[in-house]
Protein backbone atom coordinates (compact mmCIF):
# COMPACT_ATOMS: atom_id res chain seq x y z
CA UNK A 1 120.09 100.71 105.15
CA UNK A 2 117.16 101.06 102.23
CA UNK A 3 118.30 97.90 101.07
CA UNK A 4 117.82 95.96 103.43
CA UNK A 5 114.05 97.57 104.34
CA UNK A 6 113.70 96.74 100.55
CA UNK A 7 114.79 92.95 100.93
CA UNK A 8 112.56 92.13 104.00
CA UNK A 9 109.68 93.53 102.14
CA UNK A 10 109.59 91.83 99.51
CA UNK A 11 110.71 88.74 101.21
CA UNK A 12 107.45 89.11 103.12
CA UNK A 13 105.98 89.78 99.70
CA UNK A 14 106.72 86.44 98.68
CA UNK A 15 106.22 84.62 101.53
CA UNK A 16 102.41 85.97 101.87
CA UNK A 17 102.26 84.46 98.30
CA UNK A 18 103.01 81.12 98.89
CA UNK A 19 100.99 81.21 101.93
CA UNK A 20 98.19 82.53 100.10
CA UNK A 21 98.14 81.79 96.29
CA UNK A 22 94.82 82.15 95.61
CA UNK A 23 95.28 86.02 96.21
CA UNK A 24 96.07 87.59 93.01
């Protein structure tokens, strides 16, 4: 249940860092 909220989050994590490198 947690780790699944766990996994989307940081999947959106690292999709907002390829979309945006330049941020940090």
């Amino acid at each position: 249940m947690f780790s699944r909220l766990l996994f989307f989050i940081i999947i959106i994590f690292l999709a907002l860092k390829l979309l945006l490198p330049t941020s940090l």
